[in-house]
C-alpha atoms as a PDB file:
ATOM      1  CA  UNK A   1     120.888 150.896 229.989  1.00  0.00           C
ATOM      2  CA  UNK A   2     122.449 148.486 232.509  1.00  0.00           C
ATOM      3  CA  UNK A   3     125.094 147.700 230.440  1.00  0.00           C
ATOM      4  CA  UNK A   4     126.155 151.121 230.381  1.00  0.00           C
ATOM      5  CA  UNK A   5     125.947 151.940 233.465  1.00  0.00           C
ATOM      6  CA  UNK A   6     127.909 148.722 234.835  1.00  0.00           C
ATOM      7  CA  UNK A   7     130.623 149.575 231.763  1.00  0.00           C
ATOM      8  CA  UNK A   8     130.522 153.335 233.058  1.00  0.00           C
ATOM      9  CA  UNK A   9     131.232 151.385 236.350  1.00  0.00           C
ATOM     10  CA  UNK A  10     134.012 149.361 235.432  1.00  0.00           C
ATOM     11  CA  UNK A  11     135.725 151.691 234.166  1.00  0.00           C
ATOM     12  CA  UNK A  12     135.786 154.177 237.387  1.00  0.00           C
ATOM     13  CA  UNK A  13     136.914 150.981 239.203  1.00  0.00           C
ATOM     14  CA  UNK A  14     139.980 150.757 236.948  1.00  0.00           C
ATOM     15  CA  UNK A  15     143.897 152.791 237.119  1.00  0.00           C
ATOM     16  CA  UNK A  16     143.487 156.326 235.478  1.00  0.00           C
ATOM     17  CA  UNK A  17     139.906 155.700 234.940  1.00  0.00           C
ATOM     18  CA  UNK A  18     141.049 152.962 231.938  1.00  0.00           C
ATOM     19  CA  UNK A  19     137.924 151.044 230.848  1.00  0.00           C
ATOM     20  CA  UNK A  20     138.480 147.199 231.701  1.00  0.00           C
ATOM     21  CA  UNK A  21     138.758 144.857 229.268  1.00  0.00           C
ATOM     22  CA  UNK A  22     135.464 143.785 227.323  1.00  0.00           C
ATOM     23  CA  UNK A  23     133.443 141.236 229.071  1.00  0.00           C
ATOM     24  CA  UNK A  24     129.505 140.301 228.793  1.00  0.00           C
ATOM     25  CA  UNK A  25     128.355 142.209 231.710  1.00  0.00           C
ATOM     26  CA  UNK A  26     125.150 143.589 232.125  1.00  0.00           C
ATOM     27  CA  UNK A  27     122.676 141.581 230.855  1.00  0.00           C
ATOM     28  CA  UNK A  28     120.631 139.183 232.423  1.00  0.00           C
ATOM     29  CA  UNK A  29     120.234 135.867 231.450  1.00  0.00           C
ATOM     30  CA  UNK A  30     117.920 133.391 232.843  1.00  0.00           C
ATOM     31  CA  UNK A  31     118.606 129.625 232.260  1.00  0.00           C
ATOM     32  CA  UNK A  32     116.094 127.469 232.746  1.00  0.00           C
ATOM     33  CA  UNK A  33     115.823 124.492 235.125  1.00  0.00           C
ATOM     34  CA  UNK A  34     115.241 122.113 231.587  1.00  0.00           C
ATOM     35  CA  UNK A  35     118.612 123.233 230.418  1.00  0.00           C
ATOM     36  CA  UNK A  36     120.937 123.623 233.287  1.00  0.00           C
ATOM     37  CA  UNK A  37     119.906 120.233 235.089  1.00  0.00           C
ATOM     38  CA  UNK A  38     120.318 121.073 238.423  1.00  0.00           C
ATOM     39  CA  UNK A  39     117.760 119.035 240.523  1.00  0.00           C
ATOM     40  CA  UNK A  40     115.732 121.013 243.123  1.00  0.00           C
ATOM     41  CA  UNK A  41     116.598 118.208 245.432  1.00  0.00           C
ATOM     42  CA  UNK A  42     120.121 118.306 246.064  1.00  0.00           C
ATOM     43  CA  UNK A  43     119.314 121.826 247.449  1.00  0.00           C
ATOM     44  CA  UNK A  44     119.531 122.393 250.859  1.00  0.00           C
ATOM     45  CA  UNK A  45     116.347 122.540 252.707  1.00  0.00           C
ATOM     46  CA  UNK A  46     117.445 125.440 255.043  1.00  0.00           C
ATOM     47  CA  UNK A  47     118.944 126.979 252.750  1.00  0.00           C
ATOM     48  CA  UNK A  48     115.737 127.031 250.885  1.00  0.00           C
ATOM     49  CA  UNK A  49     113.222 128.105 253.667  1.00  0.00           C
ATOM     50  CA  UNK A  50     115.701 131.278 254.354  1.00  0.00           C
ATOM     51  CA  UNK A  51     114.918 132.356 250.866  1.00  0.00           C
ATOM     52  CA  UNK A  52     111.114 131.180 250.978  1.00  0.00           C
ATOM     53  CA  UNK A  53     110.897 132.946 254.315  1.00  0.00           C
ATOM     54  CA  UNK A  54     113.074 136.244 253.085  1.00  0.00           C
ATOM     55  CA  UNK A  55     110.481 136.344 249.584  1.00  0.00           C
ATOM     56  CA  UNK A  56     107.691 136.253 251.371  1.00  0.00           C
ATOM     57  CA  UNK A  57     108.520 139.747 254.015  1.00  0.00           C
ATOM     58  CA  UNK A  58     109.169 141.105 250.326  1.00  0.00           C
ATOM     59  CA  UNK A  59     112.546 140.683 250.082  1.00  0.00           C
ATOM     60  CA  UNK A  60     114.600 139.135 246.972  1.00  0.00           C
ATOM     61  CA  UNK A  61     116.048 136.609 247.762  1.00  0.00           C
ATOM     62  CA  UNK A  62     118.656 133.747 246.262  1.00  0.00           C
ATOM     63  CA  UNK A  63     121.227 131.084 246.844  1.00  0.00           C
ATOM     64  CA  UNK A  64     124.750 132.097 245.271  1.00  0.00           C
ATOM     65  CA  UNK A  65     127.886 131.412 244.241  1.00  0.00           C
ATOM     66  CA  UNK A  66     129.828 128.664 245.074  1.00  0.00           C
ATOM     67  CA  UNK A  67     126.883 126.286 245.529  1.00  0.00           C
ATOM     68  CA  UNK A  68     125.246 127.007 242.967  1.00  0.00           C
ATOM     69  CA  UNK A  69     128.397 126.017 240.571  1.00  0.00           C
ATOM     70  CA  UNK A  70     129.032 123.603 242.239  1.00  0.00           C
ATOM     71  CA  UNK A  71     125.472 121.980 241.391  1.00  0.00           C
ATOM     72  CA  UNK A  72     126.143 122.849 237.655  1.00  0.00           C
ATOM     73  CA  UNK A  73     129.315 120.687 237.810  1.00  0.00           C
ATOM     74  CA  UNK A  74     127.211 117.418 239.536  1.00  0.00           C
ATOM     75  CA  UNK A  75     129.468 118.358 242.341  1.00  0.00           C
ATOM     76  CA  UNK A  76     128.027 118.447 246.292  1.00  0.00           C
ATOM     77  CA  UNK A  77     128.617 122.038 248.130  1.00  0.00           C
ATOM     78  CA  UNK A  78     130.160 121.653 251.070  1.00  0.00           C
ATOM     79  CA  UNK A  79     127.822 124.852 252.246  1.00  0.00           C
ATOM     80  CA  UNK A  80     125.090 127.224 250.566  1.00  0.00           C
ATOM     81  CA  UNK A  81     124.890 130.987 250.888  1.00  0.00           C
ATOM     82  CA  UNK A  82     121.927 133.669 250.133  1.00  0.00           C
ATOM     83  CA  UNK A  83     122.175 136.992 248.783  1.00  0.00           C
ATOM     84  CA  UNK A  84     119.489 139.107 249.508  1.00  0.00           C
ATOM     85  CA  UNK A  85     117.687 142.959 248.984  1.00  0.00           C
ATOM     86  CA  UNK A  86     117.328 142.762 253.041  1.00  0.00           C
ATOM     87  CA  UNK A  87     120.191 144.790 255.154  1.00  0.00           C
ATOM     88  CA  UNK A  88     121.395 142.340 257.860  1.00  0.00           C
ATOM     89  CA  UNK A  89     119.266 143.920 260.571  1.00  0.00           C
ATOM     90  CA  UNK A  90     116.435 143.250 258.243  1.00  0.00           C
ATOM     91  CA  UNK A  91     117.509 139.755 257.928  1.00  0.00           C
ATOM     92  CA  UNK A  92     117.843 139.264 261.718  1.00  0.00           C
ATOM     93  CA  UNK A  93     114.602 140.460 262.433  1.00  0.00           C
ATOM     94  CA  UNK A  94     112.901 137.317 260.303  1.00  0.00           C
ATOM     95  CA  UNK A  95     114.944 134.814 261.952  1.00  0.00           C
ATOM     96  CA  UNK A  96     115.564 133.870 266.012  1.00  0.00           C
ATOM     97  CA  UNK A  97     118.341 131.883 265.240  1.00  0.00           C
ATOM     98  CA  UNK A  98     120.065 134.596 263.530  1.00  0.00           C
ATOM     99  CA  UNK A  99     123.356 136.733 264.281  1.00  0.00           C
ATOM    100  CA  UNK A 100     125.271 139.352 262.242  1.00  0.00           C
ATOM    101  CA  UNK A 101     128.911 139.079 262.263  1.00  0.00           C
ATOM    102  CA  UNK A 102     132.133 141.037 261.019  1.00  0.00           C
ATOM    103  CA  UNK A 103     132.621 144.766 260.278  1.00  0.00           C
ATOM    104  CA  UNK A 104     134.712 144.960 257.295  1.00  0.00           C
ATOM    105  CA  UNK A 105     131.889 142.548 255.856  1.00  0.00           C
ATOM    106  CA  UNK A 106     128.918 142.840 257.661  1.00  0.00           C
ATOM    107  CA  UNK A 107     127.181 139.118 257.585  1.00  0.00           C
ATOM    108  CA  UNK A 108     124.521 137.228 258.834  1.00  0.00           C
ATOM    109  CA  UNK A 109     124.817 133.492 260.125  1.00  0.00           C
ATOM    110  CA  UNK A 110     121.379 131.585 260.491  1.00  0.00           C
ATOM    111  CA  UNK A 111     121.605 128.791 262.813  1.00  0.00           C
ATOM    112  CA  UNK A 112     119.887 125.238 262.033  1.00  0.00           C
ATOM    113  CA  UNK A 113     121.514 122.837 264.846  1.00  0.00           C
ATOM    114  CA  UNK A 114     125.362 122.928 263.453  1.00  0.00           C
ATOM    115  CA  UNK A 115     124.188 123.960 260.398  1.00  0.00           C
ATOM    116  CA  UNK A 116     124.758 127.567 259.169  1.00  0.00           C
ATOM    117  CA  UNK A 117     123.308 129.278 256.322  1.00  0.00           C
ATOM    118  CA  UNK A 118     125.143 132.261 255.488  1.00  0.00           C
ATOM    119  CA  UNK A 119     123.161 135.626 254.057  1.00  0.00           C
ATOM    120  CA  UNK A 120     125.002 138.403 252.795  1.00  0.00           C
ATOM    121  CA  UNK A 121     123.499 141.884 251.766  1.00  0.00           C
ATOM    122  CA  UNK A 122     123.431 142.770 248.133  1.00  0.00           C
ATOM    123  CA  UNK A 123     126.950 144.477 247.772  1.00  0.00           C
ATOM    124  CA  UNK A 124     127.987 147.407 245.388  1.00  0.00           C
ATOM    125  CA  UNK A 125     131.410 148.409 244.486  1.00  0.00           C
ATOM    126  CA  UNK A 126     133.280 151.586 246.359  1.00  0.00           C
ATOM    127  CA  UNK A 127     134.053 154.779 244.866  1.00  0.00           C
ATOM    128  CA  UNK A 128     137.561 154.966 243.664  1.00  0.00           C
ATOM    129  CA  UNK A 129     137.788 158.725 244.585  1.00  0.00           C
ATOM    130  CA  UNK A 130     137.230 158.668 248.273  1.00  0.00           C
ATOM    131  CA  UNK A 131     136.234 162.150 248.088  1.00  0.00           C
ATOM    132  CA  UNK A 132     132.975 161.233 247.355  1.00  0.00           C
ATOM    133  CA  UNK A 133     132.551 159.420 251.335  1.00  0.00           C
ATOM    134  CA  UNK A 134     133.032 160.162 254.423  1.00  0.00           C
ATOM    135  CA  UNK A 135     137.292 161.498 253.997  1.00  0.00           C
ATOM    136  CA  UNK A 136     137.088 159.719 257.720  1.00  0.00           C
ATOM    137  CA  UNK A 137     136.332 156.616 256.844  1.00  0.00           C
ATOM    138  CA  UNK A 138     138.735 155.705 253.678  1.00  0.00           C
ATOM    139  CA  UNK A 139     137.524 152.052 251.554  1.00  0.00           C
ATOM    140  CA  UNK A 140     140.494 151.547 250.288  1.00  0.00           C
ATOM    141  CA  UNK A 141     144.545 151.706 251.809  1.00  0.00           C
ATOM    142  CA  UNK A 142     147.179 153.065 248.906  1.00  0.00           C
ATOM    143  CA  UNK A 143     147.524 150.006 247.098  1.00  0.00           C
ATOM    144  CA  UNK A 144     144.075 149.628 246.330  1.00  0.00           C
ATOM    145  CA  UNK A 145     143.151 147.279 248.819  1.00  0.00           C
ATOM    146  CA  UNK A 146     139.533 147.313 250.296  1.00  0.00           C
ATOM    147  CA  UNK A 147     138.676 148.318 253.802  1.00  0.00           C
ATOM    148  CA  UNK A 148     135.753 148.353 254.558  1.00  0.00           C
ATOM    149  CA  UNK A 149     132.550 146.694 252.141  1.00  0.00           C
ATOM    150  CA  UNK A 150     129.223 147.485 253.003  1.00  0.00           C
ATOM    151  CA  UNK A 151     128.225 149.177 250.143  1.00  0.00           C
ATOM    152  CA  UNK A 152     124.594 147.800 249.441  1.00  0.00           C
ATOM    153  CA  UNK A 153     123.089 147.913 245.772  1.00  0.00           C
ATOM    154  CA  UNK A 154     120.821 146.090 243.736  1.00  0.00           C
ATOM    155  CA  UNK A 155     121.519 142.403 242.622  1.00  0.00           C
ATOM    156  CA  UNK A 156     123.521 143.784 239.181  1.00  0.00           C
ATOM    157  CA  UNK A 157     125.267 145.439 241.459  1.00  0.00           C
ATOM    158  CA  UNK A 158     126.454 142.606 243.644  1.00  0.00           C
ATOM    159  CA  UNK A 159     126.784 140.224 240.662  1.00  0.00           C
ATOM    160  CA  UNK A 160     129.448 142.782 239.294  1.00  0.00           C
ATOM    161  CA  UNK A 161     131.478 143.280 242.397  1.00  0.00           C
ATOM    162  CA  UNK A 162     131.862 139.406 243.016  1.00  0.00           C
ATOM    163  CA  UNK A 163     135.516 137.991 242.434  1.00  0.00           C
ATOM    164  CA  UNK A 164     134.897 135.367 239.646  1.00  0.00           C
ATOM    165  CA  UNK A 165     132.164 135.009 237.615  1.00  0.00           C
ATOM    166  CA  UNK A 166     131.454 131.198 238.049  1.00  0.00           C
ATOM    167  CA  UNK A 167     130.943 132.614 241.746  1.00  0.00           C
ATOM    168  CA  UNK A 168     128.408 135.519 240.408  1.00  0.00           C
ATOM    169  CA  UNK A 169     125.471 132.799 239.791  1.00  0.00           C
ATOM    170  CA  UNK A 170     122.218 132.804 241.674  1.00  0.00           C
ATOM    171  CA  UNK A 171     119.211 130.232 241.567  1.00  0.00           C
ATOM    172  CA  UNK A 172     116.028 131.595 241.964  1.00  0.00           C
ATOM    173  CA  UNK A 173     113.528 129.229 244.051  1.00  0.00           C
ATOM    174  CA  UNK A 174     110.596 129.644 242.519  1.00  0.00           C
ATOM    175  CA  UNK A 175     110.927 129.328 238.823  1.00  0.00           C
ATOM    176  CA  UNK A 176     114.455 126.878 239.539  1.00  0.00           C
ATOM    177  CA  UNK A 177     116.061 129.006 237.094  1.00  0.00           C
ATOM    178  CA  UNK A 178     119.765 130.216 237.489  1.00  0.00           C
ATOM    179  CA  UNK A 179     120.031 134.148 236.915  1.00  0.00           C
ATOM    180  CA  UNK A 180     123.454 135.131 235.585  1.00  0.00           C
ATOM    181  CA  UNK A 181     124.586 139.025 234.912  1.00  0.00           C
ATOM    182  CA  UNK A 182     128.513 138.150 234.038  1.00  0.00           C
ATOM    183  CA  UNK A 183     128.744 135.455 231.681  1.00  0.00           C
ATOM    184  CA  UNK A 184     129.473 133.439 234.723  1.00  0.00           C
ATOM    185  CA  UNK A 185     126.884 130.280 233.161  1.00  0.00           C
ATOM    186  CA  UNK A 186     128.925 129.945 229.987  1.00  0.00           C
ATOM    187  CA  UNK A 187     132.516 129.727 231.932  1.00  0.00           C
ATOM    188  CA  UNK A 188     131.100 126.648 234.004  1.00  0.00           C
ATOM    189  CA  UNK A 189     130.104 125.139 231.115  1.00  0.00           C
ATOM    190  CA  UNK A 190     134.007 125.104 229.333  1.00  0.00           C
ATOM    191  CA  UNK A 191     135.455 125.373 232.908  1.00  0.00           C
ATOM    192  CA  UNK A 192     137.277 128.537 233.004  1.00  0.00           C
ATOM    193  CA  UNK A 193     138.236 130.561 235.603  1.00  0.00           C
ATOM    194  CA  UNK A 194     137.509 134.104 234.888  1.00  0.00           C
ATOM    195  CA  UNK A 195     137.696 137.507 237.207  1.00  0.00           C
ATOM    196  CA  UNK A 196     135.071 140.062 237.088  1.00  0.00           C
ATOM    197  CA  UNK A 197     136.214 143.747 235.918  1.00  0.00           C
ATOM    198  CA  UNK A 198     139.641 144.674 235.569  1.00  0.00           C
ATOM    199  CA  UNK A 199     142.136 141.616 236.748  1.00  0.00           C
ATOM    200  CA  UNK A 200     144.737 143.633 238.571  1.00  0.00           C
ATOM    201  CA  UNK A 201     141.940 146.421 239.873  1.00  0.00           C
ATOM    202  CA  UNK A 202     140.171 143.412 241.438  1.00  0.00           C
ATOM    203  CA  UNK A 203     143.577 141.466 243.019  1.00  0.00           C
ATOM    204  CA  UNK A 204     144.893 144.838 244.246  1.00  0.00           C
ATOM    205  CA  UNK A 205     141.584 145.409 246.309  1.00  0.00           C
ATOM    206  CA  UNK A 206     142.224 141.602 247.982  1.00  0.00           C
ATOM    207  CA  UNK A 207     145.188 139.725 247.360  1.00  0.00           C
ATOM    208  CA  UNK A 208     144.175 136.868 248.575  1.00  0.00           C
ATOM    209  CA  UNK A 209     141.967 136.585 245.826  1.00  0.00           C
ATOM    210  CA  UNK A 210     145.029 135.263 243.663  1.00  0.00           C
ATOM    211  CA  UNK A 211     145.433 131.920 245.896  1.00  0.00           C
ATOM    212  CA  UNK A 212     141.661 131.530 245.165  1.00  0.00           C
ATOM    213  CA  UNK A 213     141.762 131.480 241.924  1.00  0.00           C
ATOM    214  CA  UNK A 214     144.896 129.089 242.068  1.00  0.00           C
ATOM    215  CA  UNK A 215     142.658 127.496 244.632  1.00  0.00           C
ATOM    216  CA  UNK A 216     139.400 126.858 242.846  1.00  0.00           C
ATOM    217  CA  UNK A 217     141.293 126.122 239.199  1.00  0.00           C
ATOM    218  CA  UNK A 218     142.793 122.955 241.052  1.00  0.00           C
ATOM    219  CA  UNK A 219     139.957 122.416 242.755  1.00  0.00           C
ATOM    220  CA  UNK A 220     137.805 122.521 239.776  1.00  0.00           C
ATOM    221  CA  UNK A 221     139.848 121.556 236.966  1.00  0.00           C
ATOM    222  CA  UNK A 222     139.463 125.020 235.938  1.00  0.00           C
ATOM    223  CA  UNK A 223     141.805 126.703 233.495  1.00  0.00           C
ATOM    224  CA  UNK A 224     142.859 130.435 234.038  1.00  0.00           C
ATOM    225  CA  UNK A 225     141.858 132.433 231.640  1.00  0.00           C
ATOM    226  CA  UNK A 226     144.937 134.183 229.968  1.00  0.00           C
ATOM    227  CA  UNK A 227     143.942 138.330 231.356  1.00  0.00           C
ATOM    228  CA  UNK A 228     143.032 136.324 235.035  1.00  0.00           C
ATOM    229  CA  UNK A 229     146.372 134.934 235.103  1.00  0.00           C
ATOM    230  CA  UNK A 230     148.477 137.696 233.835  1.00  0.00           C
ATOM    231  CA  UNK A 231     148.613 140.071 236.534  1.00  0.00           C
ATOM    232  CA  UNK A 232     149.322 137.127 239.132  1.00  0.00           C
ATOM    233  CA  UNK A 233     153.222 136.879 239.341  1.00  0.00           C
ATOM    234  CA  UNK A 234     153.452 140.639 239.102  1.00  0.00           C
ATOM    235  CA  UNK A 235     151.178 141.265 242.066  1.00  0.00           C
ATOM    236  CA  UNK A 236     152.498 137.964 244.259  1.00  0.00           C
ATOM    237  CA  UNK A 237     154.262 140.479 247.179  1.00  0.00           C
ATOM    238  CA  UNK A 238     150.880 141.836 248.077  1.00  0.00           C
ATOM    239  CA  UNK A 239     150.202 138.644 249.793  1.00  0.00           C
ATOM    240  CA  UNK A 240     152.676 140.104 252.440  1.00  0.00           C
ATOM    241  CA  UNK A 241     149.582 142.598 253.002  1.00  0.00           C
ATOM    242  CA  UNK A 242     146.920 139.970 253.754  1.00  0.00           C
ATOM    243  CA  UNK A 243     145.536 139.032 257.262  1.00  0.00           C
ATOM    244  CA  UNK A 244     147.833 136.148 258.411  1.00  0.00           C
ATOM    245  CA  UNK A 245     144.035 134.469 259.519  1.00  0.00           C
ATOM    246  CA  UNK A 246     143.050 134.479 256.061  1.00  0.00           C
ATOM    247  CA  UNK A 247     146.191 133.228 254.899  1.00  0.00           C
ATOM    248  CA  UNK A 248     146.644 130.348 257.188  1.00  0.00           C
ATOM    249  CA  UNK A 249     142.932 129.791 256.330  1.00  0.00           C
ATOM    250  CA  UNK A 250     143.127 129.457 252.736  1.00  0.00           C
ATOM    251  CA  UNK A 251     146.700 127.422 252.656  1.00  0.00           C
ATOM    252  CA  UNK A 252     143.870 124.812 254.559  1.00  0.00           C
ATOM    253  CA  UNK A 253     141.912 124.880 251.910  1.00  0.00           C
ATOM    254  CA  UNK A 254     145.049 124.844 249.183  1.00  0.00           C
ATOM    255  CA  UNK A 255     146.839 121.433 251.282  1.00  0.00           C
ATOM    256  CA  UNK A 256     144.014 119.984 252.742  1.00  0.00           C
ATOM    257  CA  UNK A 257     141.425 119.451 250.502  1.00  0.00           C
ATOM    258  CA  UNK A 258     142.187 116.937 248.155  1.00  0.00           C
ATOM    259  CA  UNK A 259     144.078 118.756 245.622  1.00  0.00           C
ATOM    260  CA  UNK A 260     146.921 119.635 247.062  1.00  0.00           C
ATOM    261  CA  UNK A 261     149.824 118.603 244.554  1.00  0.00           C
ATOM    262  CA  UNK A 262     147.030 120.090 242.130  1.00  0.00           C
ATOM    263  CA  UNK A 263     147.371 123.223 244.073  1.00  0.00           C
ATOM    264  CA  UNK A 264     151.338 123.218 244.759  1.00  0.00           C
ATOM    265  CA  UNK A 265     151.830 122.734 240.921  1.00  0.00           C
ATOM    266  CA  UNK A 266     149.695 125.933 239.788  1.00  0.00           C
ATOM    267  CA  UNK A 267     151.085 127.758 243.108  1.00  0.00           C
ATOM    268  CA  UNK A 268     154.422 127.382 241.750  1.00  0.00           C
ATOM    269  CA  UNK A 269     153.387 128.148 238.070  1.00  0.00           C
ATOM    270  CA  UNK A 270     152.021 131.570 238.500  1.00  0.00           C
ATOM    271  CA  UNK A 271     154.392 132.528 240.869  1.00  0.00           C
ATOM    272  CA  UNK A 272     153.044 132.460 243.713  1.00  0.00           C
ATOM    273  CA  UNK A 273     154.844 129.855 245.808  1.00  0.00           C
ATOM    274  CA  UNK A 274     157.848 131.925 247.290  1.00  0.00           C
ATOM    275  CA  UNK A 275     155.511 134.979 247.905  1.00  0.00           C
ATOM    276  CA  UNK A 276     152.988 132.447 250.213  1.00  0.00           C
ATOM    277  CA  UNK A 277     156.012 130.720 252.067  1.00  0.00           C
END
């Protein structure tokens, strides 16, 4: 039934209404802490009592992405983030050290000293007919971009809208499992970056999420998967689109984190390099 109805999904998100190309979506798999490894101690304390604290006013609660592949690959996050069934007002209310930020993205930041745990809102994807909201208060511009993403949905729902799917991974605190919906487990494991849904659907709504994949492949010693790659040199000018903050922001992360003749080198392969400077 989920499967369907994230296919049935997929496919509205797509050009024409074209089905993506086949991926294992939909399912949920739940690996347990005796075969992925990760120990409960390299996770952040903080980030920990948000979810603890979250579960118990009857929330779900989880930490996501990045970290959590991170810890797969023996690596150390540099941060940890928690997805949540709570709407950010929800989440403010549990916490006095909490804020909600942005507009486009509505976020909460929960403040431990100079630490900061982000929690973001279980997302869903937009409607590619705008019809169907507010004809106000458009999601996406021509080109496919997205507007405005506060959406919310269920956790299948925010594991299929996330960009790659070793980024769509969440550990669950009390069992130490990891829950994956996308496959997302498996592409850790042989190191392969991999988008989620349709490639060029998913760079048209944010270009920037091109340089990340360049970004995290280097990063990572991550190969592109060929349909993640393809759409890349084709789609390089809608950089020129992108918030000159987020650009500056991620050629930071591209030169100035360690891997940044790593990052030059794939830059220039997938054409990219002329279309960022």
């Amino acid at each position: 039934m989920i499967k369907k109805f994230i296919d049935k999904l997929l496919a509205k998100a797509t050009p024409g209404g074209r089905k993506a190309a086949a991926a294992p979506f939909g399912k949920r798999e739940e690996v347990p802490a005796s075969a992925h490894g990760i120990d409960p101690r390299r996770v952040d304390q903080h980030a920990a009592d948000v979810v603890h604290t979250l579960k118990n006013a009857g929330f779900e609660a989880y930490i996501v992405g990045g970290a959590v592949r991170d810890l797969l690959l023996g690596l150390k996050p540099k941060d940890f983030d928690v997805a949540t069934s709570a709407t950010p007002e929800q989440v403010r209310a549990e916490f006095r050290n909490a804020r909600i930020i942005g507009r486009r993205f509505k976020l909460v930041h929960i403040h431990f000293g100079r630490e900061i745990i982000e929690v973001a809102t279980f997302r869903a994807n937009h409607p590619q007919n705008d019809e169907e909201e507010d004809s106000n208060q458009s999601s996406r511009n021509e080109s496919g971009r997205i507007l405005r993403d506060n959406v919310y949905g269920s956790i299948e729902d925010d594991a299929v809208r996330r960009d790659f799917t070793c980024n769509a991974l969440y550990y669950a605190i009390e069992d130490f499992s990891v829950r994956d919906y996308v496959g997302g487990y498996q592409d850790v494991q042989a190191r392969t970056m991999r988008l989620i849904g349709d490639p060029e659907t998913r760079y048209r709504e944010d270009p920037v999420r091109m340089l990340r994949a360049v970004r995290l492949a280097a990063k990572l010693d991550f190969t592109i998967e060929p349909a993640t790659a393809a759409p890349i040199p084709l789609l390089a000018p809608l950089l020129g689109e992108a918030a000159p903050a987020r650009l500056f922001e991620e050629m930071r992360k591209l030169f100035l984190s360690g891997h940044a003749v790593a990052s030059f080198e794939r830059l220039e392969a997938h054409g990219l390099l002329g279309a960022l400077l």
